[in-house]
Protein backbone atom coordinates (compact mmCIF):
# COMPACT_ATOMS: atom_id res chain seq x y z
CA UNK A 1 3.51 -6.68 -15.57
CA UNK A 2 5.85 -5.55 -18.37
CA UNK A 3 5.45 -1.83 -18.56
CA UNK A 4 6.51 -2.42 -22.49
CA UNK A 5 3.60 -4.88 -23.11
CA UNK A 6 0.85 -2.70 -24.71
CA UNK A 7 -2.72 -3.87 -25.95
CA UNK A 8 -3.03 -3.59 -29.99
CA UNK A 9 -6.15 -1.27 -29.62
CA UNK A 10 -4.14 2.15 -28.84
CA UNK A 11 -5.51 4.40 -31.57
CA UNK A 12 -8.25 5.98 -29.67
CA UNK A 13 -5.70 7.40 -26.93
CA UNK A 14 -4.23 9.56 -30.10
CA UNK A 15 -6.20 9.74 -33.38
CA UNK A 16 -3.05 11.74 -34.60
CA UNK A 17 -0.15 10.03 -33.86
CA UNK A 18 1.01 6.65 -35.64
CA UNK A 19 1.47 3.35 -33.88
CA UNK A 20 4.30 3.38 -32.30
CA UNK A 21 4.10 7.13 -30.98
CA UNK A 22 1.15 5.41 -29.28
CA UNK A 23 3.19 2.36 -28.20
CA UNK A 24 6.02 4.79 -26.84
CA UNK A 25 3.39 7.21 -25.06
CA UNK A 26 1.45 4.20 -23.60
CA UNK A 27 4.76 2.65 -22.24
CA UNK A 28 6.23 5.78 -20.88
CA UNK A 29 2.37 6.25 -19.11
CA UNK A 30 2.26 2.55 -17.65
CA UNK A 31 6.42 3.46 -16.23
CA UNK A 32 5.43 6.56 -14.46
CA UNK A 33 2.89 4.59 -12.61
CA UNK A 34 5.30 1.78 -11.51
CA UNK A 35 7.87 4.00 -10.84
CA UNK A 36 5.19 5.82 -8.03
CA UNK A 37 3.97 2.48 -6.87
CA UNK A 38 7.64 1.30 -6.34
CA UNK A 39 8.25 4.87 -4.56
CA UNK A 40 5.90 3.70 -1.78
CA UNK A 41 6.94 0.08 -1.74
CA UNK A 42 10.35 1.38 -0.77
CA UNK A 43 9.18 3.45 1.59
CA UNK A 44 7.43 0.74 3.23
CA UNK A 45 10.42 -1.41 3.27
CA UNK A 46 12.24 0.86 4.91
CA UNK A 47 9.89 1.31 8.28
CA UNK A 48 10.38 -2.62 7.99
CA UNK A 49 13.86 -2.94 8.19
CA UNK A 50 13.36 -0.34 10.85
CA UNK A 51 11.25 -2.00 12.88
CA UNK A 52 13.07 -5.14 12.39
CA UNK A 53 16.63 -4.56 13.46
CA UNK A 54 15.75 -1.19 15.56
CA UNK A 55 12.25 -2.46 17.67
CA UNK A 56 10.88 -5.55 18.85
CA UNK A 57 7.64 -4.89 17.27
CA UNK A 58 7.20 -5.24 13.45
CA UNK A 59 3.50 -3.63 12.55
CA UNK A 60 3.58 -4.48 8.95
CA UNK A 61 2.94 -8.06 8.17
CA UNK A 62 3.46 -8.31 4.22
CA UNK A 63 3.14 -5.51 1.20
CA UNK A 64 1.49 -6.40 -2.12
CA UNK A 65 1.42 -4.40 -5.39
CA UNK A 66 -0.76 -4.25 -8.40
CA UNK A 67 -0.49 -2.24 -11.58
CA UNK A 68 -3.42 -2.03 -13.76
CA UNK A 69 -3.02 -3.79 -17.29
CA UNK A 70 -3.00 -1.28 -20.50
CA UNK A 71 -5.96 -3.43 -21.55
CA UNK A 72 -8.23 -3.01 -17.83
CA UNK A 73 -7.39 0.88 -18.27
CA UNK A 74 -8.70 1.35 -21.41
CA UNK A 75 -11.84 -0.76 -20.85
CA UNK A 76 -12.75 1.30 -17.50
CA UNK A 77 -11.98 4.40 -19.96
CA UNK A 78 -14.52 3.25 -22.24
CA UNK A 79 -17.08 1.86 -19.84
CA UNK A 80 -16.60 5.83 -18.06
CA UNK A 81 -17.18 7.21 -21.30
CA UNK A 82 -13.89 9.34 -20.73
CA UNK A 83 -11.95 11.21 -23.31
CA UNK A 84 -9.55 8.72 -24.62
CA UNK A 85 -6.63 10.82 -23.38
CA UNK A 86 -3.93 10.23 -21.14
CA UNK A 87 -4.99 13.79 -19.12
CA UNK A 88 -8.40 12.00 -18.92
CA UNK A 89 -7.39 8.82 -17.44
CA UNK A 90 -5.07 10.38 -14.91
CA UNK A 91 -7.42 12.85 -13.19
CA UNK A 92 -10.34 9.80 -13.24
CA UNK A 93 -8.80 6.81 -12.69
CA UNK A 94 -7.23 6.73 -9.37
CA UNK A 95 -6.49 2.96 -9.08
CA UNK A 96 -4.18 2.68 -11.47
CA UNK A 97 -0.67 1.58 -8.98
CA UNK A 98 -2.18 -0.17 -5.84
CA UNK A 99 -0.39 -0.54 -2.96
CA UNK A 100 -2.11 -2.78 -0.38
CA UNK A 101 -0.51 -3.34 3.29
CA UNK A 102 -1.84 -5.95 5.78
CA UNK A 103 -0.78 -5.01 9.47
CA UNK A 104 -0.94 -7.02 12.16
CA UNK A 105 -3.53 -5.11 14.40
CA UNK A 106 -5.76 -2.19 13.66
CA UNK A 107 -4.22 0.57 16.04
CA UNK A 108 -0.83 -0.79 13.56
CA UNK A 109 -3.14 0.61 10.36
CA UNK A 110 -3.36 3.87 11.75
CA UNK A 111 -0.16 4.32 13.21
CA UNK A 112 1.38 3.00 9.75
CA UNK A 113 -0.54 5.11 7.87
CA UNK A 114 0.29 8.54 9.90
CA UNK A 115 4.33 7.47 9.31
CA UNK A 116 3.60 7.61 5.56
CA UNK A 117 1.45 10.30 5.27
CA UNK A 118 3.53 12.36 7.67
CA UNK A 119 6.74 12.15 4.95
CA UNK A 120 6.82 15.49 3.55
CA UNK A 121 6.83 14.05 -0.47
CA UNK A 122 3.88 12.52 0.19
CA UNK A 123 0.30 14.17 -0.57
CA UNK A 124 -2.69 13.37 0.88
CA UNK A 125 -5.51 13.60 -1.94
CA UNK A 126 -8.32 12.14 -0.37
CA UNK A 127 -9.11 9.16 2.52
CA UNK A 128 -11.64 6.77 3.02
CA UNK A 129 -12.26 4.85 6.54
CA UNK A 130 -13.67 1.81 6.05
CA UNK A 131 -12.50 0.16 9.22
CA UNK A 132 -14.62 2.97 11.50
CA UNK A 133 -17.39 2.88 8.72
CA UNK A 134 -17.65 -0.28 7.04
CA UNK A 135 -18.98 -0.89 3.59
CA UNK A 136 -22.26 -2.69 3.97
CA UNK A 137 -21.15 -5.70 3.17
CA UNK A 138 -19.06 -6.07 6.11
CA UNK A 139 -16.11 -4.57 3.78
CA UNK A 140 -13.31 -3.21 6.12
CA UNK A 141 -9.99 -1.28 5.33
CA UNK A 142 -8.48 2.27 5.70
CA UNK A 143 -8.03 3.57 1.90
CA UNK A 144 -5.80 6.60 0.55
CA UNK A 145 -5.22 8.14 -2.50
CA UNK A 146 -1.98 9.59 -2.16
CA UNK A 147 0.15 11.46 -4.74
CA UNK A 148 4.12 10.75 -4.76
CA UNK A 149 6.47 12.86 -7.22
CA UNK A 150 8.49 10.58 -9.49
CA UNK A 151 11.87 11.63 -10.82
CA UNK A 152 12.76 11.26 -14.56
CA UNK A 153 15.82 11.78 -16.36
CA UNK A 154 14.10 14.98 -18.19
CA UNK A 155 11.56 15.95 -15.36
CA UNK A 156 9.23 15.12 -12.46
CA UNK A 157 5.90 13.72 -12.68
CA UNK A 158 3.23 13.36 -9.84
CA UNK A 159 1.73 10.04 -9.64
CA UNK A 160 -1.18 8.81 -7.71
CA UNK A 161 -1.09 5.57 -5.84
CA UNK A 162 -4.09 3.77 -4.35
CA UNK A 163 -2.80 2.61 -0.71
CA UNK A 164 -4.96 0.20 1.38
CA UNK A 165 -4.33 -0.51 5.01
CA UNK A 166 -6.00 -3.32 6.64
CA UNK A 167 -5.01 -6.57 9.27
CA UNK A 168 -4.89 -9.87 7.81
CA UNK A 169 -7.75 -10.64 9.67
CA UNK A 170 -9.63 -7.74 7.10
CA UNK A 171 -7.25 -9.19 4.39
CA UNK A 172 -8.29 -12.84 4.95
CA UNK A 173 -12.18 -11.81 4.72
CA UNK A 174 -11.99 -9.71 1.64
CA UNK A 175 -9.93 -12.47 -0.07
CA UNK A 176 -12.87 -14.80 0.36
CA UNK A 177 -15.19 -12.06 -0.80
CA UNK A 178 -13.57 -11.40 -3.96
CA UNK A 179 -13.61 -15.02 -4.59
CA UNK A 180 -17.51 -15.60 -3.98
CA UNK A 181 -18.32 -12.51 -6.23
CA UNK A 182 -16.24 -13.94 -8.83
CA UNK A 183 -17.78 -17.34 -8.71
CA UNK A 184 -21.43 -15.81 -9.09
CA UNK A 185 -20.59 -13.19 -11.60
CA UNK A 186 -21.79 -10.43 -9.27
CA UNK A 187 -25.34 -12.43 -8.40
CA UNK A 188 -24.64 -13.57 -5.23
CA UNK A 189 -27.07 -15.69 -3.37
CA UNK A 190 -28.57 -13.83 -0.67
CA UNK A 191 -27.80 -16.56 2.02
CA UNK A 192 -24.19 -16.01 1.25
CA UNK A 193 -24.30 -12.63 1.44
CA UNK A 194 -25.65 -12.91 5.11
CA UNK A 195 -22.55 -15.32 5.79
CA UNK A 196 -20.60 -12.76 4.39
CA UNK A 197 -21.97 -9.96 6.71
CA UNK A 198 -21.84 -12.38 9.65
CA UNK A 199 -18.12 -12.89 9.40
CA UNK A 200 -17.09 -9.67 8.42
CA UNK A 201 -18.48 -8.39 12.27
CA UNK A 202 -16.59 -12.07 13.71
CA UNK A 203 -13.55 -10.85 11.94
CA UNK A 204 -14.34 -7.92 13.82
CA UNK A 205 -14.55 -9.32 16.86
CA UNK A 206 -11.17 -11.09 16.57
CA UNK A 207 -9.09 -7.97 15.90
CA UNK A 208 -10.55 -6.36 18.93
CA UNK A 209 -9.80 -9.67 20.72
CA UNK A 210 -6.35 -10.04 19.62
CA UNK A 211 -5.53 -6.43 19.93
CA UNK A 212 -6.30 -6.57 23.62
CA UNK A 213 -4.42 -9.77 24.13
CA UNK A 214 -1.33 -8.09 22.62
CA UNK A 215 -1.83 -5.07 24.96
CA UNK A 216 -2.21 -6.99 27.91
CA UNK A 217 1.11 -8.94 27.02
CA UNK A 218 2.94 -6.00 25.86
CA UNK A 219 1.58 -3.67 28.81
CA UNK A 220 5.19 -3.52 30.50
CA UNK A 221 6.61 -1.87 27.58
CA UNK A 222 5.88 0.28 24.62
CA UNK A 223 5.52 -2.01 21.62
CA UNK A 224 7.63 -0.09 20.05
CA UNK A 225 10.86 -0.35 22.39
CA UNK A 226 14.39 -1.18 21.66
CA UNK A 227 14.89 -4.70 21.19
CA UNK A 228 17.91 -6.85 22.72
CA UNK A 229 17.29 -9.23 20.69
CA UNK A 230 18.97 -6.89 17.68
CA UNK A 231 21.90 -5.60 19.62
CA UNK A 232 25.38 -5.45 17.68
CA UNK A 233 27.47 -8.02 18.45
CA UNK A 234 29.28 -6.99 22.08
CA UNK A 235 33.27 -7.03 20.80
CA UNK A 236 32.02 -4.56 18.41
CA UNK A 237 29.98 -2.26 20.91
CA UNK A 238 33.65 -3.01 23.55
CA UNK A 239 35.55 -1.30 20.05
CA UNK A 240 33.48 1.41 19.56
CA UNK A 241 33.29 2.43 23.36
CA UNK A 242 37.00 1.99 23.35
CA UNK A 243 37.83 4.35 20.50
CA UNK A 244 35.45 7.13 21.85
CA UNK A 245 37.29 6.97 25.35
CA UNK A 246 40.36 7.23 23.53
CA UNK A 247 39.63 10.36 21.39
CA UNK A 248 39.06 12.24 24.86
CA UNK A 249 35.28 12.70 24.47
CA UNK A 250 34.65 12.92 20.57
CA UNK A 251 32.14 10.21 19.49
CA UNK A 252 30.34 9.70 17.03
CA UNK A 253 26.86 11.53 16.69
């Protein structure tokens, strides 16, 4: 979404200010909120390159992103009954930037999540396990609300970012939920809503299954491990090993 594109229906945010004050305000708002959801994109990126040219283990399977439109924000402001100010809608809506990242096993949700929330610019605000307590749908997925600072060219603004953590497996499932609740509208047939249940615990089942077949095959070595399939080409490791024998001990740190 174009942080620039703004709805028409702005006035209630600022009964005082013209139009464009409003436009401006609205745009710089929507910015601050890409700017934190692209702050944890790229720190996601960067355990991926990590794990991709340092291990032989890559835990994150794919990242996705989603920014609110100006025009979902102020309907959930309205349906809240909130103050239409921007104060307002940052202490109550907390979805705002969503971050979503589908792992390959569920031990790799946890252990993904600690290497984020362990990076000292990132606060914790609140967290919500619903892989060890499931919604009772069958819902599953570890969700965070975590706050990231942003830096302007005049100042620095905390912004909160939704993050959800789940394996495809989770990811799969709640992509056919969403779809079935927004075929009925909401009134889903009760029938379905047993299917639903039923393969939310088979989903289950298949992480726990595939998690233990990965162990099993990885049991020799820590998943984690350097990789040799990654190694630098072996004239260049020859060069370097030459140069620090011929400095008389100095190498490179």
């Amino acid at each position: 979404m174009d942080p620039a594109t703004t709805p028409a229906d702005l006035s209630p945010l600022s009964r005082d200010s013209n139009l464009s004050q409003i436009r401006t305000d609205f745009t710089r708002f929507m910015m601050e909120y890409k700017f934190g959801m692209d702050e944890i994109e790229t720190k996601i990126s960067i355990l991926q390159e990590e794990f991709t040219h340092l291990h032989d283990y890559n835990p994150i399977e794919h990242v996705l992103t989603r920014l609110k439109t100006p025009e979902s924000i102020l309907e959930k402001t309205r349906r809240r009954g909130l103050d239409p100010s921007f104060e307002a809608i940052r202490d109550n809506i907390t979805d705002i930037a969503g971050v979503r990242v589908t792992c390959s096993f569920v031990r790799d949700v946890y252990q993904v999540y600690d290497m984020l929330s362990s990076q000292p610019d990132i606060e914790v605000m609140a967290v919500k396990d619903y892989i060890e307590h499931p919604k009772p749908n069958g819902y599953r997925s570890l969700h965070a609300l975590v706050r990231v600072p942003v830096h302007l060219s005049d100042r620095v603004v905390p912004v909160t970012v939704e993050m959800q953590l789940r394996t495809v497996a989770m990811d799969f499932w709640a992509s056919l939920e969403h779809k079935i609740y927004y075929k009925y509208r909401e009134d889903v047939p009760q029938d379905l809503l047993q299917q639903l249940q039923d393969a939310a615990q088979t989903a289950a089942d298949l992480d726990a299954r595939m998690e233990r077949l990965h162990v099993q095959i990885n049991s020799h070595k820590d998943s984690f491990g350097q990789s040799s399939g990654t190694e630098l080409a072996d004239h260049v490791v020859q060069q370097l090993h030459e140069m620090r024998e011929s400095q008389g001990g100095r190498r490179f740190v």
